[in-house]
Protein backbone atom coordinates (compact mmCIF):
# COMPACT_ATOMS: atom_id res chain seq x y z
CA UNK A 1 57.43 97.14 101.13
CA UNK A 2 60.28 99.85 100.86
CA UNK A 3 61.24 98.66 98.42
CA UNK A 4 58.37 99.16 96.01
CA UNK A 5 58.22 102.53 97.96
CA UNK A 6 61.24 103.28 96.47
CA UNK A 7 60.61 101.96 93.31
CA UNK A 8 56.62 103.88 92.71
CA UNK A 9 56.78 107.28 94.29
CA UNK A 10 57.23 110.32 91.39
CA UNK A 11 58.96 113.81 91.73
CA UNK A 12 57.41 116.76 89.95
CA UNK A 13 59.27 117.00 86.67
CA UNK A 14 60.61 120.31 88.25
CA UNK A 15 61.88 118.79 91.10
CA UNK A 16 64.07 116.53 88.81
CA UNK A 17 65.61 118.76 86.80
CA UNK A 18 66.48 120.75 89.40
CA UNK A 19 68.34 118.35 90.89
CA UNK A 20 69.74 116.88 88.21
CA UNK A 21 71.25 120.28 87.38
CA UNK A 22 72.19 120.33 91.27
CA UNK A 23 74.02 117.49 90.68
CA UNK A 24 75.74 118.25 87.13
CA UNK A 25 77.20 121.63 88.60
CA UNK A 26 78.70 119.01 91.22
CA UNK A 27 79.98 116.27 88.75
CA UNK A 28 81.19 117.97 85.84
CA UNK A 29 84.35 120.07 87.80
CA UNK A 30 84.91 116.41 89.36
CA UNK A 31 85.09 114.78 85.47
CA UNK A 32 87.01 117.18 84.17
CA UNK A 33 89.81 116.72 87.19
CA UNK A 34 89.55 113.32 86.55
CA UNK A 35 90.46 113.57 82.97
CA UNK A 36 93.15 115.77 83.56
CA UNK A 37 94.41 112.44 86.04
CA UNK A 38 94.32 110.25 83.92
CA UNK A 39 95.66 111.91 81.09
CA UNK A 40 98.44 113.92 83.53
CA UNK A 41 101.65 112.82 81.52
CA UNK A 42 103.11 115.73 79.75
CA UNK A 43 102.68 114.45 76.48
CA UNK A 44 99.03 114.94 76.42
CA UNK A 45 99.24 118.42 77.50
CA UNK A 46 98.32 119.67 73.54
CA UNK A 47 95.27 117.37 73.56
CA UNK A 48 93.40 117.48 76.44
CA UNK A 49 90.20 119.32 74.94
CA UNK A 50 89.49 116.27 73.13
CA UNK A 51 90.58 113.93 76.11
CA UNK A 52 88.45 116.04 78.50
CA UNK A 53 85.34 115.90 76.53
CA UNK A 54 86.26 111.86 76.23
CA UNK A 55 85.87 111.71 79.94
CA UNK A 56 82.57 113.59 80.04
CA UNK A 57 81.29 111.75 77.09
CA UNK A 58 82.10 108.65 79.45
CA UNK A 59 80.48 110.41 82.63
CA UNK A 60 77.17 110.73 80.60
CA UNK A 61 77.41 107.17 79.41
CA UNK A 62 77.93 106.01 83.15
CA UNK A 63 75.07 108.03 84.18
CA UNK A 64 72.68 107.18 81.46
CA UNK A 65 73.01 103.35 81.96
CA UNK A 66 72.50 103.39 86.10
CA UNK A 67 69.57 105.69 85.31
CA UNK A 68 68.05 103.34 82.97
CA UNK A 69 68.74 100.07 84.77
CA UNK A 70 70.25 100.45 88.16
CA UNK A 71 67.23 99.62 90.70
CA UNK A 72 67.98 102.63 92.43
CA UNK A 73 65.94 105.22 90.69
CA UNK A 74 67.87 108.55 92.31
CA UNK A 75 71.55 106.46 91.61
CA UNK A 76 74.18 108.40 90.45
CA UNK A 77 76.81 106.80 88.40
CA UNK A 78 80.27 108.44 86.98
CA UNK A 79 83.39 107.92 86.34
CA UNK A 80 84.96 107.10 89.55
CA UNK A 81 88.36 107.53 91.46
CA UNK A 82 89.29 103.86 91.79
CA UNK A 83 89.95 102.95 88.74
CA UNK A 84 91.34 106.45 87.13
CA UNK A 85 94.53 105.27 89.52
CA UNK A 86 94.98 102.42 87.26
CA UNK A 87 94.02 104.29 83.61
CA UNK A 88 96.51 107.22 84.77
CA UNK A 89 99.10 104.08 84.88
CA UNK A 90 98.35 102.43 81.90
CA UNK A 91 98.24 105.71 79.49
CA UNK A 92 101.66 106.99 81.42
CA UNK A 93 103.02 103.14 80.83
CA UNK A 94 102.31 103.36 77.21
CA UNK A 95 103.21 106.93 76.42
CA UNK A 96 106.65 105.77 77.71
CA UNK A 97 106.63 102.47 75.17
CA UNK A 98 105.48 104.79 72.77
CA UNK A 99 108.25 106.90 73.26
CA UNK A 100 111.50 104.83 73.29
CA UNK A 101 110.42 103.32 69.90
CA UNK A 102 110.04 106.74 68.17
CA UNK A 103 106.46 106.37 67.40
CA UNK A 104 104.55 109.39 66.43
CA UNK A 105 101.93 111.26 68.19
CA UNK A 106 98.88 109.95 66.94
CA UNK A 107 100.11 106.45 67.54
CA UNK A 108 100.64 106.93 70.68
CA UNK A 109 97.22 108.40 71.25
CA UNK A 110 95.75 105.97 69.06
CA UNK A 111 97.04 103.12 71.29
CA UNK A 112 96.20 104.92 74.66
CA UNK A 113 93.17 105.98 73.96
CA UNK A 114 91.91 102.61 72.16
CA UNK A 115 94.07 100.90 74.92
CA UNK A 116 91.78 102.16 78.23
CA UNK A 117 88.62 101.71 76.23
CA UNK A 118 89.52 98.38 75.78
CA UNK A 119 90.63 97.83 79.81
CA UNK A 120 87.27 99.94 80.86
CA UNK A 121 85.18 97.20 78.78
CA UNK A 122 87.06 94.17 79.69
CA UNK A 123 86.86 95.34 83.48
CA UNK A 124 83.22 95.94 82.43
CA UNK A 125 82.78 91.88 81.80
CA UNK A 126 85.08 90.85 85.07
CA UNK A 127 82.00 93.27 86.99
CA UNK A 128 78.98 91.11 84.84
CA UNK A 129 80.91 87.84 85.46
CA UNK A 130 81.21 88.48 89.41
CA UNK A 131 77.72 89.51 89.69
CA UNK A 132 76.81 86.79 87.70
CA UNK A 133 78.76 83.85 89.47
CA UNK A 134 77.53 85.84 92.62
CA UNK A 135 80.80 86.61 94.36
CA UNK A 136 80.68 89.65 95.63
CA UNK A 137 80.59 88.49 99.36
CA UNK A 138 83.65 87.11 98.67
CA UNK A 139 85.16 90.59 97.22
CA UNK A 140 83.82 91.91 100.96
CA UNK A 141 85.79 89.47 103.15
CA UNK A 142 88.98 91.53 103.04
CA UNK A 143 90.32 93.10 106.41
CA UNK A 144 89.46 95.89 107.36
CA UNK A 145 92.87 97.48 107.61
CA UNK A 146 93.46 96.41 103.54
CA UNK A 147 90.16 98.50 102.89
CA UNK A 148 91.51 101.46 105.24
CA UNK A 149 94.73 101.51 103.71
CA UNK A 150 93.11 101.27 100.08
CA UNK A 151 90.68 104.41 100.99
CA UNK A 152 93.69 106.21 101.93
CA UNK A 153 95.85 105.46 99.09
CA UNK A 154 93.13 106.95 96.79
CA UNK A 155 92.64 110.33 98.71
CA UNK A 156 96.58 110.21 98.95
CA UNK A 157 96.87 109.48 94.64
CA UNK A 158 93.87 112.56 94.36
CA UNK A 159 95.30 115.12 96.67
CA UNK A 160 99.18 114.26 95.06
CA UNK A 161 97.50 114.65 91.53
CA UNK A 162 95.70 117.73 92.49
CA UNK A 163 99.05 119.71 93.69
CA UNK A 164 100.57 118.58 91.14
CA UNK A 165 98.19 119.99 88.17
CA UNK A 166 98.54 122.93 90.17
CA UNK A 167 102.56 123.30 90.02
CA UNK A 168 103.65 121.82 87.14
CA UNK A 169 99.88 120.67 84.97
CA UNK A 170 100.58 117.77 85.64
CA UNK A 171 103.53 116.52 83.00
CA UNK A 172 105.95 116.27 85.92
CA UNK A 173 106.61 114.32 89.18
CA UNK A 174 106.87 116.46 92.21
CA UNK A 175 109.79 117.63 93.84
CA UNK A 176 110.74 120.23 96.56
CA UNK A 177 112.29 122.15 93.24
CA UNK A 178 108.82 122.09 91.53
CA UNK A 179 106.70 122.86 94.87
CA UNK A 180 108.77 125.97 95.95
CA UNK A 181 108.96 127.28 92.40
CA UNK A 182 105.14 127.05 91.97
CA UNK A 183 104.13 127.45 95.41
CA UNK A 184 102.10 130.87 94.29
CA UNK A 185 100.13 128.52 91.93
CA UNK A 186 100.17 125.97 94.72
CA UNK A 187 98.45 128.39 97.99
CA UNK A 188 95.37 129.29 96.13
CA UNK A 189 94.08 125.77 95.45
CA UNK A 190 95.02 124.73 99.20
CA UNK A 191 93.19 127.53 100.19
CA UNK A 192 90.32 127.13 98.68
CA UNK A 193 90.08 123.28 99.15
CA UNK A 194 90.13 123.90 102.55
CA UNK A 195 87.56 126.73 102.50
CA UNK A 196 85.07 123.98 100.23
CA UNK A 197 85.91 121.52 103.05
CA UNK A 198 85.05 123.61 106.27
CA UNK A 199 82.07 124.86 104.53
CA UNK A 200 80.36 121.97 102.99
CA UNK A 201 81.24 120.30 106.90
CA UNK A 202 79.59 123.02 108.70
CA UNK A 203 77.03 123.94 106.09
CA UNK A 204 75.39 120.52 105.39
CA UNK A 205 73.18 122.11 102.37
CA UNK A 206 73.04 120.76 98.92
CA UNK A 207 74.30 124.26 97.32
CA UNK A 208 76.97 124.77 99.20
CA UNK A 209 79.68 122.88 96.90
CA UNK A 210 78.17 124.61 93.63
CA UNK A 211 78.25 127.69 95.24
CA UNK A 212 81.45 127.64 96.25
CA UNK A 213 83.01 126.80 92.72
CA UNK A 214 81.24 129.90 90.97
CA UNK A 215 82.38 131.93 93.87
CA UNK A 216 85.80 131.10 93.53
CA UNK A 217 85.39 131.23 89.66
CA UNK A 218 83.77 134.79 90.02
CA UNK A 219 86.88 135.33 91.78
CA UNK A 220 89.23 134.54 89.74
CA UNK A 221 88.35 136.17 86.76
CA UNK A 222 87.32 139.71 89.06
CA UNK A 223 90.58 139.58 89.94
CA UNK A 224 92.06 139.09 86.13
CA UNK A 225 89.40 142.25 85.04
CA UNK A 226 91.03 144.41 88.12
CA UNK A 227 94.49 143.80 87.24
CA UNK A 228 93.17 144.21 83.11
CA UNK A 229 94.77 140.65 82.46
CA UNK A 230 94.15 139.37 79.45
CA UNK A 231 92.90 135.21 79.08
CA UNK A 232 96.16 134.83 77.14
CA UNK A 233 98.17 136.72 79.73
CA UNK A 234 97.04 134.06 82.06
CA UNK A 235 97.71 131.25 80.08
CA UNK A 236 101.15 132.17 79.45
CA UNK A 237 101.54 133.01 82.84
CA UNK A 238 100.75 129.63 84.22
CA UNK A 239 97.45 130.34 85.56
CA UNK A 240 94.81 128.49 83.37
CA UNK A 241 96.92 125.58 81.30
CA UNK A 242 97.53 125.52 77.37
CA UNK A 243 95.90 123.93 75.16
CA UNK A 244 94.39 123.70 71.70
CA UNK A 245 90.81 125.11 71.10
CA UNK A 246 87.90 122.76 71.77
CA UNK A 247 86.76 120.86 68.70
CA UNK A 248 83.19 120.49 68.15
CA UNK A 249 81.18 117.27 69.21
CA UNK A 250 81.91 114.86 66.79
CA UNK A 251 85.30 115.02 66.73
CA UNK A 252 85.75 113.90 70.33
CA UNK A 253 86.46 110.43 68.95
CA UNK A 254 89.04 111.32 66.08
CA UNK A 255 91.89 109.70 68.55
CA UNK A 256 90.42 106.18 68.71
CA UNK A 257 92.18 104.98 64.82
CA UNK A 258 92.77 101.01 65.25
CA UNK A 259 95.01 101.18 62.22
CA UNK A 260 97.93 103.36 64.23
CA UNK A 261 97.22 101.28 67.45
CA UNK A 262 100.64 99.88 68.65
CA UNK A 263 99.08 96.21 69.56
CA UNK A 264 102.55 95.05 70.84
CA UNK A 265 102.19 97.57 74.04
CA UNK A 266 98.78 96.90 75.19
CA UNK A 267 99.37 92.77 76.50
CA UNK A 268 101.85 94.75 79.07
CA UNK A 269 98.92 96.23 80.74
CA UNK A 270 97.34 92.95 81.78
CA UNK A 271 98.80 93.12 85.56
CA UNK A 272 97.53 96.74 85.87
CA UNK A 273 94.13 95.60 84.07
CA UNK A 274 93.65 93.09 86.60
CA UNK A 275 94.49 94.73 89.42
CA UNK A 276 91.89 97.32 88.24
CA UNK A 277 89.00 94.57 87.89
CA UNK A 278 89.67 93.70 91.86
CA UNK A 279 89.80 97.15 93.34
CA UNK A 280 87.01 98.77 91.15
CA UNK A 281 84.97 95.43 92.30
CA UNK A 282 85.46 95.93 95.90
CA UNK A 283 85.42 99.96 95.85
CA UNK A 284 81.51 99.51 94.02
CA UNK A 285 80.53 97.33 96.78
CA UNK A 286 81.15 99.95 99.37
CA UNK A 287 79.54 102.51 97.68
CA UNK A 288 76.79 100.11 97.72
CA UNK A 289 77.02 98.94 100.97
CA UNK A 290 77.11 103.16 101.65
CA UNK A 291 73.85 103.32 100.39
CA UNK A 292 72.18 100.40 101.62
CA UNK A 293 73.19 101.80 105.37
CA UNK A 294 71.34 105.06 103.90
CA UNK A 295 68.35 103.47 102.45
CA UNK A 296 67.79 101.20 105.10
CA UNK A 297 67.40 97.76 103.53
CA UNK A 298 69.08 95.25 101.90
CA UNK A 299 70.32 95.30 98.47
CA UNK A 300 71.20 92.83 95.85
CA UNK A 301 75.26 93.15 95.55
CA UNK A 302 75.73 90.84 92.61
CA UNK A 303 72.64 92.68 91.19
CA UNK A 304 74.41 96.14 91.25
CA UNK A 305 77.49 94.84 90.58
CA UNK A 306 76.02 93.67 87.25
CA UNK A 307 74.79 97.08 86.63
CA UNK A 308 78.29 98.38 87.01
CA UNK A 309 79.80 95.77 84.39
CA UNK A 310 77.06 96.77 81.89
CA UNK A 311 78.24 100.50 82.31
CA UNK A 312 81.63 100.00 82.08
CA UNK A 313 81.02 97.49 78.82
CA UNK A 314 78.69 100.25 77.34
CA UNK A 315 81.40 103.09 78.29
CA UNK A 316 84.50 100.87 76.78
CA UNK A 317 82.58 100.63 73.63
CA UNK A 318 81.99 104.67 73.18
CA UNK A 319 85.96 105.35 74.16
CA UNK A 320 85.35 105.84 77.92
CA UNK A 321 86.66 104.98 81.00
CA UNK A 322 85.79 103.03 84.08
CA UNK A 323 83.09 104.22 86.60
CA UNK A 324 80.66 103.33 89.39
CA UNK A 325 77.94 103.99 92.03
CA UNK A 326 79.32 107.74 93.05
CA UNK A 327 77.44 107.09 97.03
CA UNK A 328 77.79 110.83 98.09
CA UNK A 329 75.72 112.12 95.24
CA UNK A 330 73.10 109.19 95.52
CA UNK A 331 72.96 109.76 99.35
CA UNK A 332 72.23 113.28 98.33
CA UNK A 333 69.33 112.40 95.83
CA UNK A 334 68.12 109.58 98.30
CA UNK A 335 67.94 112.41 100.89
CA UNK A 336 66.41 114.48 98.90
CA UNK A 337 63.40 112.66 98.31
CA UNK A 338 64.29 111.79 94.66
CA UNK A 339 62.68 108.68 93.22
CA UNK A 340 62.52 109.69 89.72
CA UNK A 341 64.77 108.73 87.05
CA UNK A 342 64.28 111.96 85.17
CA UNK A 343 66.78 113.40 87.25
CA UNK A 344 69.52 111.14 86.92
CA UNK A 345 69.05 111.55 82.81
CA UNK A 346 68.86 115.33 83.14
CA UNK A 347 72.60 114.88 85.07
């Protein structure tokens, strides 16, 4: 059957690491945006090397549980835009409660960070008990014009985000004042977005996305050695954002202290939380139904949907944050012939 096609056929181990590393030099940019979304309120701004390498941590978690029980062998699995719209509320929400009390710093990171953990693994048992009470099809049955509109809203929340880590890092909401004062920080990105998106249209090759992000990197820094501008120079300039140097490994937890957790501004979240369980629910089931199209036949909803509870539960747990099926980089792998999990653990 194609199915046990899919399941039996092996990839030279070089074949898998290769594309595994393909497909890290794709993901990891996309994580670390995505932590700087969800962590975009100005308050953060001093922390964000730990909070970045909280979001990869949870990107590896994602990606280690779909490759070990997903019954896609080539699936990739990351944190995923749907539900950072919802995180990027809650830690904003309770940086502001936070904030009009007079609580200190590491409360308030105590209770974020603790706080989305605790939403990522909650909306982790919503996914199990859906796929277990087998209601996906019922998650499906929306109009199409709600799922439109929802698919736009998220490439609206992304592209807003991304202009606005670009003016102002993030800390501020935009404004014609913000946009025309930063609009030389502003062109660059446009620019090169664009470029990424004419290329990788009209180019349909698997290196074209990597390439283009060391190109543009090579670029940037040429450009700093030309004009002998100093790292620091840039920073203060505006150019590459401030922060605190990167702690090593086993620090990336330090945040996540229940005994400075402000308990009183978490029960607030529970709209937001829930709101979160139905979207991420029905935004996995169209990646899934994107990659039953591409592979052809059938798949068990409820069965992957289960697969994306356990992930989320298993992310919550280590301090991470919500995550899925990522379809375009499983389409990739599917097209690519990959049938070994090796690759998806090398990502």
């Amino acid at each position: 059957s194609t199915a046990k096609s899919v399941q039996d056929q092996t990839n030279p181990v070089y074949i898998s690491v290769l594309y595994g590393l393909i497909n890290a030099s794709i993901v990891l940019p996309v994580l670390m945006s995505f932590g700087s979304i969800i962590y975009r309120d100005q308050a953060f701004a001093e922390y964000m090397p730990v909070l970045i390498k909280l979001t990869l941590v949870s990107g590896m978690v994602h990606q280690i549980c779909f490759s070990a029980f997903s019954t896609l062998p080539f699936a990739v699995g990351q944190v995923q835009d749907a539900g950072l719209i919802f995180l990027s509320k809650m830690a904003a929400d309770i940086v502001k409660y936070c904030h009009e009390r007079g609580y200190p710093d590491d409360a308030m990171l105590a209770t974020v960070t603790i706080g989305l953990s605790i939403a990522t693994t909650i909306l982790g048992c919503g996914l199990l008990l859906i796929g277990r009470l087998r209601l996906a099809q019922y998650v499906q049955l929306l109009p199409t014009c709600v799922i439109g509109g929802y698919l736009a809203f998220i490439g609206w929340f992304c592209g807003v985000s991304g202009i606005s880590l670009m003016a102002s890092g993030g800390g501020s909401d935009l404004s014609i004042t913000i946009l025309t004062e930063n609009f030389h920080f502003i062109l660059p990105g446009l620019l090169a977005g664009i470029m990424i998106y004419v290329l990788t249209v009209r180019i349909q090759h698997m290196a074209v996305l990597p390439t283009c992000i060391i190109i543009l990197l090579l670029i940037f820094y040429t450009i700093l050695s030309v004009t002998e501008t100093s790292i620091q120079d840039a920073t203060n300039s505006g150019w590459i954002r401030e922060s605190n140097p990167p702690p090593v490994w086993y620090h990336t937890w330090d945040y996540l202290q229940f005994d400075k957790v402000i308990w009183e501004a978490l029960p607030c979240q529970s709209l937001t939380l829930l709101s979160m369980t139905f979207v991420v629910a029905l935004s996995s089931s169209l990646d899934i139904a994107a990659i039953e199209i591409e592979l052809g036949r059938p798949l068990d909803y409820n069965a992957e949907l289960g697969t994306v509870g356990l992930s989320n539960v298993v992310s919550g747990m280590m301090g991470g944050y919500s995550g899925s099926y990522i379809f375009s980089q499983s389409i990739f792998s599917l097209r690519a012939g990959i049938r070994s999990r090796l690759a998806g653990f090398v990502l």
